[in-house]
C-alpha atoms as a PDB file:
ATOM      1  CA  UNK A   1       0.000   0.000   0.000  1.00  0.00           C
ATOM      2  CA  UNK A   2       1.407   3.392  -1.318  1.00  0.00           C
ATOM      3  CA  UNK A   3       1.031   6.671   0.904  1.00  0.00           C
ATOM      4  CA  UNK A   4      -1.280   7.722  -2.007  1.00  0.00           C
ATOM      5  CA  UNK A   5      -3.931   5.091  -1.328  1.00  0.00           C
ATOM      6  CA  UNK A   6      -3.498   5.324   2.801  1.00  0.00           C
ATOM      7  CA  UNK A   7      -4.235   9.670   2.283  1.00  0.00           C
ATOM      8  CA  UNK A   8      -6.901   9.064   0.436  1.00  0.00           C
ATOM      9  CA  UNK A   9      -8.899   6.345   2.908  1.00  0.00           C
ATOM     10  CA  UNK A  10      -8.502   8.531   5.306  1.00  0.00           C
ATOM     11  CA  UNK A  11      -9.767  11.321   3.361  1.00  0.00           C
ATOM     12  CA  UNK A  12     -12.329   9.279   2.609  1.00  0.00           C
ATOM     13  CA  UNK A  13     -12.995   8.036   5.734  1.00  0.00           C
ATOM     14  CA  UNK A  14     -12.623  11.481   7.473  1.00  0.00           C
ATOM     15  CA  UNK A  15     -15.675  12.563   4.536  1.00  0.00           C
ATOM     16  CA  UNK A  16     -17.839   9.524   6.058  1.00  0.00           C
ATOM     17  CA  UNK A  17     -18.019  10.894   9.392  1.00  0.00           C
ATOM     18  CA  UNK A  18     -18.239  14.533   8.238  1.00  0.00           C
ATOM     19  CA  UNK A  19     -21.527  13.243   6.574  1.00  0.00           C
ATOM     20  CA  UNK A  20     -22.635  11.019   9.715  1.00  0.00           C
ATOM     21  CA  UNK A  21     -22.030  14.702  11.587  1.00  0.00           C
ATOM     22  CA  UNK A  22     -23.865  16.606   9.092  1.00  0.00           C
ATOM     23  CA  UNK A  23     -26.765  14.139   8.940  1.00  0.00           C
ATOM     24  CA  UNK A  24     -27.034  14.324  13.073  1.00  0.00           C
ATOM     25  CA  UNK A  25     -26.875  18.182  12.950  1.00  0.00           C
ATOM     26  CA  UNK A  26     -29.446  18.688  10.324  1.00  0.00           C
ATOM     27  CA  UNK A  27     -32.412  15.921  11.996  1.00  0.00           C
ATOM     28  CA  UNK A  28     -31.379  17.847  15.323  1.00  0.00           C
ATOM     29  CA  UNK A  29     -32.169  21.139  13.518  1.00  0.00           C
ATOM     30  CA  UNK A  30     -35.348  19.940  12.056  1.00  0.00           C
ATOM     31  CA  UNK A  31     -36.807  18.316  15.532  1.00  0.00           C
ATOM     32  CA  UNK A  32     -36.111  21.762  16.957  1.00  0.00           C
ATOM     33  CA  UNK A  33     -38.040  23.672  14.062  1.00  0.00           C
ATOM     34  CA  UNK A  34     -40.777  21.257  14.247  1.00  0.00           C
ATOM     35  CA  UNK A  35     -41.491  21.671  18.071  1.00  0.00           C
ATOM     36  CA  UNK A  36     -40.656  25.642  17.338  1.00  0.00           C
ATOM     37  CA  UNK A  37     -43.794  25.526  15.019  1.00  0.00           C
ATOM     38  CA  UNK A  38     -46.365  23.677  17.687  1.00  0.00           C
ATOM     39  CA  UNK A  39     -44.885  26.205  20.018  1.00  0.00           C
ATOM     40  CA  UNK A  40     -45.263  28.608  18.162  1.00  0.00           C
ATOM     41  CA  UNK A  41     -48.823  27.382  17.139  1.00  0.00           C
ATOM     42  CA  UNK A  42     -50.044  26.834  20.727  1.00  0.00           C
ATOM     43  CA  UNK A  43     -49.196  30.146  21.342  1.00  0.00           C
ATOM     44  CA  UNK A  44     -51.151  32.202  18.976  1.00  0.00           C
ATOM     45  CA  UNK A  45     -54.243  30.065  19.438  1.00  0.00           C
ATOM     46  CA  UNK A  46     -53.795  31.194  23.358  1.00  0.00           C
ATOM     47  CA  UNK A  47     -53.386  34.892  21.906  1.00  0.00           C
ATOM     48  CA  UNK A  48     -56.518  34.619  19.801  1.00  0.00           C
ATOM     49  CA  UNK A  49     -58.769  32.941  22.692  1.00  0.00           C
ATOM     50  CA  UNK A  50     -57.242  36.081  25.697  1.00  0.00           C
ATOM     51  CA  UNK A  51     -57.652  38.698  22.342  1.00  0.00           C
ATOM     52  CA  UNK A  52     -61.395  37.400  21.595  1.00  0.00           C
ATOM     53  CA  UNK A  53     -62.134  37.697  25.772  1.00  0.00           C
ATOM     54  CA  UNK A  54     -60.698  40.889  25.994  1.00  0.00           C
ATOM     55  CA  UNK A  55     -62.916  42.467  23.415  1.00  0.00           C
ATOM     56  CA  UNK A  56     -66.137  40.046  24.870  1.00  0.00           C
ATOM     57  CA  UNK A  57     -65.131  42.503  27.872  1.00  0.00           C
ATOM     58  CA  UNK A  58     -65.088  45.715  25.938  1.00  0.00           C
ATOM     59  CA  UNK A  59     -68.301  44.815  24.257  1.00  0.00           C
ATOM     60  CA  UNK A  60     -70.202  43.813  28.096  1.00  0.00           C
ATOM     61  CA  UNK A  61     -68.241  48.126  29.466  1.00  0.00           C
ATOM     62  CA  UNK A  62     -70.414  49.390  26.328  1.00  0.00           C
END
């Protein structure tokens, strides 16, 4: 085996993990968007229900 062919397994091999990495970071990234967006869902249905009681209460002042 030639110092050629040993460089280039590890490049190769060192390109392997650096995918495995990659692959981790971006399913980590997309669980945390996706729980983001029902957060961020939850939330503005809560806004909309206190919003739509608030102006119940303005309506009852009139």
């Amino acid at each position: 085996m030639s110092l050629m062919s040993i460089s280039k397994e590890c490049k190769a091999q060192i390109s392997v993990e650096l995918i495995i990495v990659l692959a981790a970071v971006v399913a980590v990234v997309l669980i945390l968007v996706s729980q983001l967006q029902e957060t961020s869902n939850e939330g503005s249905k809560k806004l909309e229900e206190t919003s739509e009681n608030i102006f119940k209460k303005i309506d009852d002042i009139k």
